[in-house]
PDB file of N, CA and C in Angstrom:
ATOM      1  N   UNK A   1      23.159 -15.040  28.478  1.00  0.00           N
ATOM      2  CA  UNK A   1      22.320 -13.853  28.509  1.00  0.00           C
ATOM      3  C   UNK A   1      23.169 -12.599  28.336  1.00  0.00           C
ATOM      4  N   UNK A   2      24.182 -12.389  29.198  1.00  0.00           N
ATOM      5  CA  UNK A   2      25.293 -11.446  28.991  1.00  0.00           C
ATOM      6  C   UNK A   2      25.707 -11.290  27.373  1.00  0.00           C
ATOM      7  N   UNK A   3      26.004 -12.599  26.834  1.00  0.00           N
ATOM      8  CA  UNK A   3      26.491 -12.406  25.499  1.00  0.00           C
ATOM      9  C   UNK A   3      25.506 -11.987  24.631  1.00  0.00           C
ATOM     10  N   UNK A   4      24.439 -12.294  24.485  1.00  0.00           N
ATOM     11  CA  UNK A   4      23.107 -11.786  23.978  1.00  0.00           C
ATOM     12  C   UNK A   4      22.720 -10.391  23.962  1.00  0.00           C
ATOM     13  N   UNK A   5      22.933  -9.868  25.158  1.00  0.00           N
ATOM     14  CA  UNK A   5      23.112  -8.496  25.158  1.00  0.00           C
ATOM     15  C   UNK A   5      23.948  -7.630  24.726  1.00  0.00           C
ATOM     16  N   UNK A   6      25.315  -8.112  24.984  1.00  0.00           N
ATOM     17  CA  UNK A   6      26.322  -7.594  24.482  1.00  0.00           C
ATOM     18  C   UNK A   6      26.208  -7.176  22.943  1.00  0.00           C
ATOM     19  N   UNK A   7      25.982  -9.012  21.969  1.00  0.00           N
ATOM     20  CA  UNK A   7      25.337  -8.711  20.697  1.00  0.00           C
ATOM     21  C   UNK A   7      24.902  -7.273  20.223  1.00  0.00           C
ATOM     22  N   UNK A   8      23.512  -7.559  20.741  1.00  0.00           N
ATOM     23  CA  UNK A   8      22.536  -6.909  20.637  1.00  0.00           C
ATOM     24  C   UNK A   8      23.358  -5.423  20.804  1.00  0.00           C
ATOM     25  N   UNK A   9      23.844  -4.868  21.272  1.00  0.00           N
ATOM     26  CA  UNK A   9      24.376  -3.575  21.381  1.00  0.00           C
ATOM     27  C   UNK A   9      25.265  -3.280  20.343  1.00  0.00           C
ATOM     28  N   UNK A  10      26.304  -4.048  20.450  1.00  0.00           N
ATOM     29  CA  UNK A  10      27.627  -4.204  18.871  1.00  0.00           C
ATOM     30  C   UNK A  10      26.223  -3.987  17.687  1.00  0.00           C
ATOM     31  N   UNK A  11      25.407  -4.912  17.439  1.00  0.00           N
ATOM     32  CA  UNK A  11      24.407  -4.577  16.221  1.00  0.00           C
ATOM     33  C   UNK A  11      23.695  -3.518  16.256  1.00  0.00           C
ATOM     34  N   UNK A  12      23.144  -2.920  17.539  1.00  0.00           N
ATOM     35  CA  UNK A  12      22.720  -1.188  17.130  1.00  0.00           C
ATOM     36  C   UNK A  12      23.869  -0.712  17.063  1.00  0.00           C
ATOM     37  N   UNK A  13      25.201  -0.268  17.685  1.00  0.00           N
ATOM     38  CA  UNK A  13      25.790   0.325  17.140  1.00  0.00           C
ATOM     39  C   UNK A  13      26.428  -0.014  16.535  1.00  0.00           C
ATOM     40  N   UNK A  14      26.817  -0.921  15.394  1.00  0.00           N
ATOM     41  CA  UNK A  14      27.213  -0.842  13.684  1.00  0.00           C
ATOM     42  C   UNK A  14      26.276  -0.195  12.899  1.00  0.00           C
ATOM     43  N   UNK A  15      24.833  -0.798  13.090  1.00  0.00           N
ATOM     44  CA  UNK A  15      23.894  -0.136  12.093  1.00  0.00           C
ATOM     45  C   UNK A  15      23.959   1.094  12.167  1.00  0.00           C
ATOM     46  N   UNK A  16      24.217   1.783  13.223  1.00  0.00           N
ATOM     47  CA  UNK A  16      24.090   2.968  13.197  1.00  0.00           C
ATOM     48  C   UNK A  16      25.122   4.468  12.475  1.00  0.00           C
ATOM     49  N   UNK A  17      26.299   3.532  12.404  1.00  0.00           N
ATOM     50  CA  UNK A  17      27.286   3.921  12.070  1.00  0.00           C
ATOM     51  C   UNK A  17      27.278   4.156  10.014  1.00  0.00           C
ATOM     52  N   UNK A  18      25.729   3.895  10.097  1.00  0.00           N
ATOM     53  CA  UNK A  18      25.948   3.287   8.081  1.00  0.00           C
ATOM     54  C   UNK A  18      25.380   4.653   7.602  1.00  0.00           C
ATOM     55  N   UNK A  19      26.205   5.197   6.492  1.00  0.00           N
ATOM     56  CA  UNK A  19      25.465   6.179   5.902  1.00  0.00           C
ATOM     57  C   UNK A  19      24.384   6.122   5.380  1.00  0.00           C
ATOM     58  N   UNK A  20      23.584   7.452   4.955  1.00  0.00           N
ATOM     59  CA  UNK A  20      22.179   6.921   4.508  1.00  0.00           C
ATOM     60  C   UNK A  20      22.427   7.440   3.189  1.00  0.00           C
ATOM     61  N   UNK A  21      22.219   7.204   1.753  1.00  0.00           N
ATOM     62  CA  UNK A  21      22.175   7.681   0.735  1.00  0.00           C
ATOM     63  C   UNK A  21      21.335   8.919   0.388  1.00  0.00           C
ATOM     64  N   UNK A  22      21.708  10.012  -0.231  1.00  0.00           N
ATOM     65  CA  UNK A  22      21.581  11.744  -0.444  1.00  0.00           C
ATOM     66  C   UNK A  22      20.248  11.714  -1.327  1.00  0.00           C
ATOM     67  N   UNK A  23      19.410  12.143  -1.013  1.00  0.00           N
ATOM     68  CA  UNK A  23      18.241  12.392  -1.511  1.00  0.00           C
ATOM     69  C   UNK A  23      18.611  12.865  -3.361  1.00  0.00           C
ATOM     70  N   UNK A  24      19.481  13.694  -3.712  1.00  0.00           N
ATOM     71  CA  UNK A  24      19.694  14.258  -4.868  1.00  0.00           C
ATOM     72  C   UNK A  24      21.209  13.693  -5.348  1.00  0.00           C
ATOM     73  N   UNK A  25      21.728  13.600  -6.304  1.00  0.00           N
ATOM     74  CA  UNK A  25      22.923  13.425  -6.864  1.00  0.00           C
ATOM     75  C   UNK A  25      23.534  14.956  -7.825  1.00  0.00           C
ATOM     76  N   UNK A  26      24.343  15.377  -7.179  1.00  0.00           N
ATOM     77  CA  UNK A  26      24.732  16.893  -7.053  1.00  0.00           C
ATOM     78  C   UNK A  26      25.860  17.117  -8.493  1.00  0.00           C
ATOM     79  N   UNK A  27      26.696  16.617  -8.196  1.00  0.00           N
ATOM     80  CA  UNK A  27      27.473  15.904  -9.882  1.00  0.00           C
ATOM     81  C   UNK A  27      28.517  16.870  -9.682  1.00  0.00           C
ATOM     82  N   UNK A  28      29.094  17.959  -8.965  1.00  0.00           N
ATOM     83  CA  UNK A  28      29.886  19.272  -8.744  1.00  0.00           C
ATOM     84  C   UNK A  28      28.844  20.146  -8.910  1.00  0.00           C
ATOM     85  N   UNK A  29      27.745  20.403  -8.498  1.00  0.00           N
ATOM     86  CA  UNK A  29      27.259  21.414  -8.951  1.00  0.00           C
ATOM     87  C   UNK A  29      27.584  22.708  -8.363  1.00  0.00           C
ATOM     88  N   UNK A  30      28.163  22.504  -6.689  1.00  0.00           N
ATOM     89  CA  UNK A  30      28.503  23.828  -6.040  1.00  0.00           C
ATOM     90  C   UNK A  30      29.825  23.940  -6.817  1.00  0.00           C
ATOM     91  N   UNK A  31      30.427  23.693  -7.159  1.00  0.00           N
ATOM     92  CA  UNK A  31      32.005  23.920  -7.898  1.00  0.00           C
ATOM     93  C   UNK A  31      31.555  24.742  -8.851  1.00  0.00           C
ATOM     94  N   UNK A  32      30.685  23.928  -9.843  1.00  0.00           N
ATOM     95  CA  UNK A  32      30.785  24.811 -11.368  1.00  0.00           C
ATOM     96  C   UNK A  32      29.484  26.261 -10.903  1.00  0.00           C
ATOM     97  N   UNK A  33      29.076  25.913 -10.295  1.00  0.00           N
ATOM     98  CA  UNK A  33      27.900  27.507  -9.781  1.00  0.00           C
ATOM     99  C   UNK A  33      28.792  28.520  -9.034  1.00  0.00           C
ATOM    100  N   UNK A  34      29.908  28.244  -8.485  1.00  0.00           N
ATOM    101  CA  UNK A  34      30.538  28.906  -7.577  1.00  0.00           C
ATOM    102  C   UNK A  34      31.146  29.492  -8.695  1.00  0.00           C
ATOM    103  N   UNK A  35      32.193  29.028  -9.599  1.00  0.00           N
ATOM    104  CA  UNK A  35      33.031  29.396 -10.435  1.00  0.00           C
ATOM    105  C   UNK A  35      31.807  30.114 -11.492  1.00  0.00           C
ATOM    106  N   UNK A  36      31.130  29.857 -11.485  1.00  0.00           N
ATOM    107  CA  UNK A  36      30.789  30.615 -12.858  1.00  0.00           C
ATOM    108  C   UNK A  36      30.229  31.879 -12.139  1.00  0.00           C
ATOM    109  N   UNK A  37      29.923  32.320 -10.726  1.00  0.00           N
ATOM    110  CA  UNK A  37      29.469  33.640 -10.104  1.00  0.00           C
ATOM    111  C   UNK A  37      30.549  34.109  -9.825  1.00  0.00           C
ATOM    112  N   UNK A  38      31.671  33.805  -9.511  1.00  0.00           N
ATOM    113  CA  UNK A  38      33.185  34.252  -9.471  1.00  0.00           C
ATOM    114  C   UNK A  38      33.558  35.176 -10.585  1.00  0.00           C
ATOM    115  N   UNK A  39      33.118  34.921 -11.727  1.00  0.00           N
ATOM    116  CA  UNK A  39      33.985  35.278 -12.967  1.00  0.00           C
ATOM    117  C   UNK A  39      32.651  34.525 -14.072  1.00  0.00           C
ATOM    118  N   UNK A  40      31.802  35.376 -14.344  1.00  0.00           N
ATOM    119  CA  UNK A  40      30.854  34.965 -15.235  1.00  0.00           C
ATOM    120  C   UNK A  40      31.365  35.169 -16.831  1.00  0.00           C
ATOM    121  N   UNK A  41      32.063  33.712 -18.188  1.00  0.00           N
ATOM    122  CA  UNK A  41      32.564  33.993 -18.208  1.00  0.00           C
ATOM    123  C   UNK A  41      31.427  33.253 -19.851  1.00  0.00           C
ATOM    124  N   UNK A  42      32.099  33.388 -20.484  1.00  0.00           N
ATOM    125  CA  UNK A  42      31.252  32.581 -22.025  1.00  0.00           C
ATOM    126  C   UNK A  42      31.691  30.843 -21.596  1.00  0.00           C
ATOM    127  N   UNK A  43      32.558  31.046 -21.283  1.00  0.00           N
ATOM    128  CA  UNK A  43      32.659  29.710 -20.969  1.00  0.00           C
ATOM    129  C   UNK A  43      32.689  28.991 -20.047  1.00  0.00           C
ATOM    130  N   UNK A  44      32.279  29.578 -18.911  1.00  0.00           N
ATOM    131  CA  UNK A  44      32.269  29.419 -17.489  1.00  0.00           C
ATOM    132  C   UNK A  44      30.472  28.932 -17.822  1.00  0.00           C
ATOM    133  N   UNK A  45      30.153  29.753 -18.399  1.00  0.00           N
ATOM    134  CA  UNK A  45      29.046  29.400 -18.569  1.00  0.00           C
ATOM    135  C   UNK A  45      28.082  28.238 -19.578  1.00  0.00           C
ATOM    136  N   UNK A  46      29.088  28.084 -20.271  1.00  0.00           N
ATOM    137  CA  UNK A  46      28.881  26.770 -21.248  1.00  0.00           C
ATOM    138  C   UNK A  46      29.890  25.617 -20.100  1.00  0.00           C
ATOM    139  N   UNK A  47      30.420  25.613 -19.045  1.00  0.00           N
ATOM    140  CA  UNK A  47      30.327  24.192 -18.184  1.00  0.00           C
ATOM    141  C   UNK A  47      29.572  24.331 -17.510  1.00  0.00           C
ATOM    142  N   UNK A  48      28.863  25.554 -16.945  1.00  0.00           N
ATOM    143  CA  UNK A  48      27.610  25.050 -15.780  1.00  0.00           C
ATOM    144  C   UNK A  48      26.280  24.643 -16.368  1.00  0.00           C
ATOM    145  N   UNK A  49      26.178  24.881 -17.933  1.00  0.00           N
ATOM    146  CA  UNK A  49      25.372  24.586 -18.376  1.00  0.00           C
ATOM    147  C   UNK A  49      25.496  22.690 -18.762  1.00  0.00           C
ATOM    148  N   UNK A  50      26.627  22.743 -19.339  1.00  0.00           N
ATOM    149  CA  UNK A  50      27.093  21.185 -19.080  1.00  0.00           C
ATOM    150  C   UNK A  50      26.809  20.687 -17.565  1.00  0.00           C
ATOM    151  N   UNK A  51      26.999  21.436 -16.841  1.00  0.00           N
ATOM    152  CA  UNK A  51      26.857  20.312 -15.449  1.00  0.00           C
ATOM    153  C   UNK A  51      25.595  20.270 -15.248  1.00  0.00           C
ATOM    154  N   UNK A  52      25.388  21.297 -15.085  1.00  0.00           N
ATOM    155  CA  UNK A  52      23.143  20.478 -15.368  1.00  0.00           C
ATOM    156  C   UNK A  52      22.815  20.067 -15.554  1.00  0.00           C
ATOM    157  N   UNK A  53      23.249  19.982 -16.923  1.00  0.00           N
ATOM    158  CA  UNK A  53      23.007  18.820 -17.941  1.00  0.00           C
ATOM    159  C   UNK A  53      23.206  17.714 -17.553  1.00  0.00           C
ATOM    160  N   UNK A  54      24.046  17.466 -16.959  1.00  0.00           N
ATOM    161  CA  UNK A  54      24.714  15.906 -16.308  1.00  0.00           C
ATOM    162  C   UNK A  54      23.220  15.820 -14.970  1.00  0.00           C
ATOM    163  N   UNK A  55      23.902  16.960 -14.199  1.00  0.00           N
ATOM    164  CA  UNK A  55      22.697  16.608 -12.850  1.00  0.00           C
ATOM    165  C   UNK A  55      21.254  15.855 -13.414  1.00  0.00           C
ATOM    166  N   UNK A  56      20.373  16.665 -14.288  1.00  0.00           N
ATOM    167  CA  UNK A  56      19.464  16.302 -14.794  1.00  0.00           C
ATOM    168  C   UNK A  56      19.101  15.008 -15.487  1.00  0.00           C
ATOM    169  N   UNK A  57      20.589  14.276 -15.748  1.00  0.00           N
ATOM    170  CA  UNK A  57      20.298  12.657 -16.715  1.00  0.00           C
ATOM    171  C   UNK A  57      20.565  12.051 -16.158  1.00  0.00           C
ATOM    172  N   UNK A  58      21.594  12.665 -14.812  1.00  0.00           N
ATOM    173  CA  UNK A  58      21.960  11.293 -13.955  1.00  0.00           C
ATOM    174  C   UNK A  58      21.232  11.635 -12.753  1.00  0.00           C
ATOM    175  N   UNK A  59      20.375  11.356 -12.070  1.00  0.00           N
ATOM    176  CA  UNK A  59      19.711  11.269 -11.174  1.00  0.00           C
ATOM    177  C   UNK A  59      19.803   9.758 -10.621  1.00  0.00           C
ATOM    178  N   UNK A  60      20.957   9.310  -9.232  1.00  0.00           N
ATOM    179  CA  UNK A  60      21.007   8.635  -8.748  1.00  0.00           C
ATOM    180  C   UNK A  60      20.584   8.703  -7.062  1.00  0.00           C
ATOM    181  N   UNK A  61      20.022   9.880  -6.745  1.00  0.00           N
ATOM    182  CA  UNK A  61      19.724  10.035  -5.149  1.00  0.00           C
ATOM    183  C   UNK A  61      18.411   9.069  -5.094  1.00  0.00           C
ATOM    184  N   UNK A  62      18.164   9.032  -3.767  1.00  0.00           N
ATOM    185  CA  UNK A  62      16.965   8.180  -3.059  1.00  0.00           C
ATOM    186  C   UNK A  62      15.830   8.342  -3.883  1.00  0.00           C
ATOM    187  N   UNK A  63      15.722   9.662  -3.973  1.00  0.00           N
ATOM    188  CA  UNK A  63      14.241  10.279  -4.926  1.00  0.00           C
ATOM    189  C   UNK A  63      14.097  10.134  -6.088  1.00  0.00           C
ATOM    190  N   UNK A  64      15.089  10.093  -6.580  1.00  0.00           N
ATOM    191  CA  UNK A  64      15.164   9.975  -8.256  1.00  0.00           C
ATOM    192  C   UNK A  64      14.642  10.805  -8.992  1.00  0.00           C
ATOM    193  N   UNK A  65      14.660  11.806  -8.913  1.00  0.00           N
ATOM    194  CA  UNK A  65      14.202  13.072  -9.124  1.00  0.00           C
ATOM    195  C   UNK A  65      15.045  14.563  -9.233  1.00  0.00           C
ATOM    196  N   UNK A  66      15.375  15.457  -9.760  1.00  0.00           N
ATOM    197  CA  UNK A  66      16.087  16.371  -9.958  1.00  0.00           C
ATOM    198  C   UNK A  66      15.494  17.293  -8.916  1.00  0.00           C
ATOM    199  N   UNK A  67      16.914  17.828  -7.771  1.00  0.00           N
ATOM    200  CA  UNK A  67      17.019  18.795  -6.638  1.00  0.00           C
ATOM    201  C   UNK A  67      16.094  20.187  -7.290  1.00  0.00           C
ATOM    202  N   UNK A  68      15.292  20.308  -5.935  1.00  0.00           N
ATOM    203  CA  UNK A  68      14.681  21.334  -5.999  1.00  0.00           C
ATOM    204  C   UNK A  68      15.383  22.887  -6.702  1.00  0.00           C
ATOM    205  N   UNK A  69      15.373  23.416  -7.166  1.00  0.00           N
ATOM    206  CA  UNK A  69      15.164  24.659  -8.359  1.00  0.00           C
ATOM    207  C   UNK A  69      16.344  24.830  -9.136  1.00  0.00           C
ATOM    208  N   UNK A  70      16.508  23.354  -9.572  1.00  0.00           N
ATOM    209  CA  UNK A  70      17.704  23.087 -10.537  1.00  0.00           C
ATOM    210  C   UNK A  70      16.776  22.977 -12.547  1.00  0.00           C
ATOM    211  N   UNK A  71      15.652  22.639 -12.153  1.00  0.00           N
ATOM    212  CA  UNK A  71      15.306  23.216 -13.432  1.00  0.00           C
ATOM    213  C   UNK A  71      15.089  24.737 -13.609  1.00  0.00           C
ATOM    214  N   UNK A  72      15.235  25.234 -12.753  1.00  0.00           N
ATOM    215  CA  UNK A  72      14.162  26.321 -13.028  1.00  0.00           C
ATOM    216  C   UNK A  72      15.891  27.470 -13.401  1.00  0.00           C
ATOM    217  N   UNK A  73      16.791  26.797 -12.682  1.00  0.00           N
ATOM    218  CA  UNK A  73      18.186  27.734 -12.767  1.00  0.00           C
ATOM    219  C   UNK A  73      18.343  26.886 -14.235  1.00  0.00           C
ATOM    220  N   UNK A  74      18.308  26.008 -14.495  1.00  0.00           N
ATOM    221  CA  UNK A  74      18.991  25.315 -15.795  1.00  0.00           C
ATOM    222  C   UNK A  74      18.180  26.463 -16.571  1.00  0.00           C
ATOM    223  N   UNK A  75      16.975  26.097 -16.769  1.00  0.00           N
ATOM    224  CA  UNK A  75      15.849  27.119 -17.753  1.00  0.00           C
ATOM    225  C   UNK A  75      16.248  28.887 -17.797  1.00  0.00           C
ATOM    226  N   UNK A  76      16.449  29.186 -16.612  1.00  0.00           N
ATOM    227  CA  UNK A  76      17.244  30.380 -16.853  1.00  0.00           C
ATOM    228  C   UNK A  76      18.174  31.042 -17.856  1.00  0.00           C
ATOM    229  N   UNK A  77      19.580  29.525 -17.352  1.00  0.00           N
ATOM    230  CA  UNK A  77      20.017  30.361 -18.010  1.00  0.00           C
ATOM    231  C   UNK A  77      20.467  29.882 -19.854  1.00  0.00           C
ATOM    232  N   UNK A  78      19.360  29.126 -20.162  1.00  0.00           N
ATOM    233  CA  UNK A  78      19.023  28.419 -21.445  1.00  0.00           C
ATOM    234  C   UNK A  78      18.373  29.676 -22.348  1.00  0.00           C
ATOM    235  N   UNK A  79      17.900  30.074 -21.430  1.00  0.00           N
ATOM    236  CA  UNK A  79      17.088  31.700 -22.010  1.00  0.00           C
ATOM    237  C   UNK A  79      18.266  32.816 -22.225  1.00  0.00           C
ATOM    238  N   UNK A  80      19.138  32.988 -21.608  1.00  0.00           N
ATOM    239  CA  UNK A  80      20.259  33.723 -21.528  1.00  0.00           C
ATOM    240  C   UNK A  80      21.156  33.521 -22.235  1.00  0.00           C
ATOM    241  N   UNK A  81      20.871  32.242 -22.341  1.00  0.00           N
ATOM    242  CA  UNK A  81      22.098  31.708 -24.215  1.00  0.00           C
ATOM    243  C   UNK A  81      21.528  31.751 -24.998  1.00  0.00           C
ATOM    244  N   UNK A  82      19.970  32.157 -25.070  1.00  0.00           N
ATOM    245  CA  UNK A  82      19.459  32.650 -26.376  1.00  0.00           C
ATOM    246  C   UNK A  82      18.167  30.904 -26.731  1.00  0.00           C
ATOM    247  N   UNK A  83      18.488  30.319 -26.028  1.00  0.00           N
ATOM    248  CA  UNK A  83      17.338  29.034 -25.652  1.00  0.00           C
ATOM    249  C   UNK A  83      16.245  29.548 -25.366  1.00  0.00           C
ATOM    250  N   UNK A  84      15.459  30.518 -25.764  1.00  0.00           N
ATOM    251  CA  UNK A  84      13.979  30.665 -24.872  1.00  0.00           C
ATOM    252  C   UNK A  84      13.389  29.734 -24.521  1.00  0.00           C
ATOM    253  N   UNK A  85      12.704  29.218 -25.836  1.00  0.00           N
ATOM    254  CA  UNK A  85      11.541  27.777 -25.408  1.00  0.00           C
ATOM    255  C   UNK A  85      11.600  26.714 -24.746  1.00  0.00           C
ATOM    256  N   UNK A  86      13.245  26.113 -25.248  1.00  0.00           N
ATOM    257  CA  UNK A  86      14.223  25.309 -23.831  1.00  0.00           C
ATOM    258  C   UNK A  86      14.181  25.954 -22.941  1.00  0.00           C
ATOM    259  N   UNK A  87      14.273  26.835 -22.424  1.00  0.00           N
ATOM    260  CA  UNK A  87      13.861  27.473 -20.749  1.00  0.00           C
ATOM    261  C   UNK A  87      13.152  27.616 -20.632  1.00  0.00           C
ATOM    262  N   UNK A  88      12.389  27.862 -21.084  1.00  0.00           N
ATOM    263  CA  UNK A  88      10.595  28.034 -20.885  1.00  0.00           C
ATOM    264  C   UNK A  88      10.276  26.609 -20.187  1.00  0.00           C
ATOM    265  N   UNK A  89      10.485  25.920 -21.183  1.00  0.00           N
ATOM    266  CA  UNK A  89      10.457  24.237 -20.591  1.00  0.00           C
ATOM    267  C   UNK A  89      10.740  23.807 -19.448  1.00  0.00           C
ATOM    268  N   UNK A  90      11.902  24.132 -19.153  1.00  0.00           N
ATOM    269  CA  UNK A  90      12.451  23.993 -17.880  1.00  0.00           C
ATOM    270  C   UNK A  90      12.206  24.592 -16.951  1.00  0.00           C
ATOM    271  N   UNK A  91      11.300  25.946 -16.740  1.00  0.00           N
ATOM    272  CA  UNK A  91      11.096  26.437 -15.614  1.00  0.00           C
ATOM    273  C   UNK A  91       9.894  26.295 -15.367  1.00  0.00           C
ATOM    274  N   UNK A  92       8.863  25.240 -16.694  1.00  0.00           N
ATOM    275  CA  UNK A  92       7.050  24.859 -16.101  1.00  0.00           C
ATOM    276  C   UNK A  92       7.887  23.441 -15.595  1.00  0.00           C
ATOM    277  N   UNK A  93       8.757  22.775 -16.016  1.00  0.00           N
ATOM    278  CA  UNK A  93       9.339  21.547 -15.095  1.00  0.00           C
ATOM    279  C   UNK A  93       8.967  21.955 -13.882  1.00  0.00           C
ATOM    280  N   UNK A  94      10.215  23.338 -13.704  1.00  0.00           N
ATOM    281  CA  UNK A  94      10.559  23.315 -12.193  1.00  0.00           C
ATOM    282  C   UNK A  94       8.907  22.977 -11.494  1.00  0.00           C
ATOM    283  N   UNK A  95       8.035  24.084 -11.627  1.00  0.00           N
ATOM    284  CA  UNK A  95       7.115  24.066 -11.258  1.00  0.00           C
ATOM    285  C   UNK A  95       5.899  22.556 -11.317  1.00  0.00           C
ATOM    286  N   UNK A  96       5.885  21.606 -12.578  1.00  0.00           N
ATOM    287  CA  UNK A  96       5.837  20.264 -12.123  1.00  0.00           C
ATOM    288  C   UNK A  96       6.140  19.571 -11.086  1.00  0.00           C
ATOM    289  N   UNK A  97       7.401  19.486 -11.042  1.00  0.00           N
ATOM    290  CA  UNK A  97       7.762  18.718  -9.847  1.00  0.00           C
ATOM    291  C   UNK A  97       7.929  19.309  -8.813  1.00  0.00           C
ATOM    292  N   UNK A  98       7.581  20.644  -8.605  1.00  0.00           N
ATOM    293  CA  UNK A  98       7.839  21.232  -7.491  1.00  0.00           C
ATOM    294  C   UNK A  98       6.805  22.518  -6.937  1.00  0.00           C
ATOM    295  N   UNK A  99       5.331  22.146  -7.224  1.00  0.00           N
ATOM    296  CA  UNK A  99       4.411  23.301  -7.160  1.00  0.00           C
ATOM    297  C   UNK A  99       4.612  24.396  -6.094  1.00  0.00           C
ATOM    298  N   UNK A 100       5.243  24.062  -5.178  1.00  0.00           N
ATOM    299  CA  UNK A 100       5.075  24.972  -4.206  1.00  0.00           C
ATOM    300  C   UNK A 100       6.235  26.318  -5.156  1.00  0.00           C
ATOM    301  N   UNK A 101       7.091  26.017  -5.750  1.00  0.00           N
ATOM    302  CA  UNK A 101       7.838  27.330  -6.659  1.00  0.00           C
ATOM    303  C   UNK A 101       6.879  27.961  -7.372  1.00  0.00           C
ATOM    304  N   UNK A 102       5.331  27.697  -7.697  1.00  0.00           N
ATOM    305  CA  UNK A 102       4.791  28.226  -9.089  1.00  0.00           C
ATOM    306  C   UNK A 102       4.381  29.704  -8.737  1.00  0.00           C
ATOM    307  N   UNK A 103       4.546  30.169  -7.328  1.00  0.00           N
ATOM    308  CA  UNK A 103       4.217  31.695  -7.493  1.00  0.00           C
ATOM    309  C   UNK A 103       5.760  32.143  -7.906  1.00  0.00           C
ATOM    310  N   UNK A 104       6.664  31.881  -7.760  1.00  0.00           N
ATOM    311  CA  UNK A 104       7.668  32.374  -7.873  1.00  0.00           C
ATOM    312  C   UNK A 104       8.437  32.107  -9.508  1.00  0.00           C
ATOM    313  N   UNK A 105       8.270  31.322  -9.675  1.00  0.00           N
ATOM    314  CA  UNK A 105       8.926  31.161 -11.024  1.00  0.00           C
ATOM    315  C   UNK A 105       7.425  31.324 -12.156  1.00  0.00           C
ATOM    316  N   UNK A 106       6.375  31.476 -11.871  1.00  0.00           N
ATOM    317  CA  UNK A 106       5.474  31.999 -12.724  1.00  0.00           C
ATOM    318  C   UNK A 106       5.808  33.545 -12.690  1.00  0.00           C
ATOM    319  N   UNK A 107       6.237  33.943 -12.555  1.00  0.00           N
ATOM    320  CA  UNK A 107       6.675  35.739 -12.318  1.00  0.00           C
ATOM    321  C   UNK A 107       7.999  35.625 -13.618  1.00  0.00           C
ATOM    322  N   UNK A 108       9.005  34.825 -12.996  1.00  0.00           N
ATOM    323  CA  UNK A 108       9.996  34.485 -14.393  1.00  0.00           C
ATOM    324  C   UNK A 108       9.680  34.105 -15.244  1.00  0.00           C
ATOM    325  N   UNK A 109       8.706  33.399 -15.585  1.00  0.00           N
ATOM    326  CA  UNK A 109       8.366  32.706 -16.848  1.00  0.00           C
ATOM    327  C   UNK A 109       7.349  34.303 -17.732  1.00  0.00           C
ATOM    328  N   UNK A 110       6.866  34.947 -16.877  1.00  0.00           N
ATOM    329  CA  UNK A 110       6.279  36.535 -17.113  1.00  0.00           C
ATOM    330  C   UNK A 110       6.999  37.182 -17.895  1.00  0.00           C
ATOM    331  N   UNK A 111       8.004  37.683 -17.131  1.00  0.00           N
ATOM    332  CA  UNK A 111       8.960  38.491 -17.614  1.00  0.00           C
ATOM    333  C   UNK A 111       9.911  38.066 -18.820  1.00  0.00           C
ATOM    334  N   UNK A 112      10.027  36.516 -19.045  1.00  0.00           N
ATOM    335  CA  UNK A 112      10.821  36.281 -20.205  1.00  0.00           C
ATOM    336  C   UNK A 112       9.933  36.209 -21.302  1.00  0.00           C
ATOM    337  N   UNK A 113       8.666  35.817 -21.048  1.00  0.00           N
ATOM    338  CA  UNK A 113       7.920  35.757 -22.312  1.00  0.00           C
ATOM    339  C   UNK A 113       7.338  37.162 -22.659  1.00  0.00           C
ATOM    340  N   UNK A 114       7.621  38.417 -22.345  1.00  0.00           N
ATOM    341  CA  UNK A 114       7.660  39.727 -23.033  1.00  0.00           C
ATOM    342  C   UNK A 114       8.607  39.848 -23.767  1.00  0.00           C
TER     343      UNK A 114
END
């Protein structure tokens, strides 16, 4: 009975000890967002646009789904390299998968389509 219990305790605490896998798969994204607000640069900005790019195809988190207002920053700044309609795209995404943004990024999607 003693040993049974004992068990039983060693097995809650191992299980407990197990990581749980990250809802989103991030890819560096605080690295290349950090660096490119550091020093906004032509080309600082053609890798954060690359790393999006990555975030967005590789989606390996729990959800399988791209982190909340990562389209809507990708779509940004797709418009800012002269991509309108590609950002356009990307910021009715954001709002797809993420309705609760649509008062807020319907205001951006406003202002770029003037």
């Amino acid at each position: 009975m003693k040993k049974c219990t004992i068990a039983i305790i060693m097995i809650a605490a191992l299980s407990a000890c197990t990581t749980s896998q990250s809802l989103y798969s991030w890819h560096g994204y605080e690295d290349a967002t950090y660096r490119y607000s550091k020093e906004a640069t032509d080309e600082r900005l053609a890798k954060v646009v690359e790393q999006y790019q990555k975030i967005l195809n590789d989606q390996r988190g729990s959800r399988g789904t791209v982190p909340p207002g990562l389209c809507a920053e990708y779509g940004y700044l797709l418009c800012k390299t002269g991509k309108k309609d590609e950002g356009l795209k990307y910021l009715r995404q954001e709002i797809a998968l993420y309705p609760e943004s649509e008062k807020y990024i319907s205001r951006i999607i406003k202002q770029l389509e003037k």
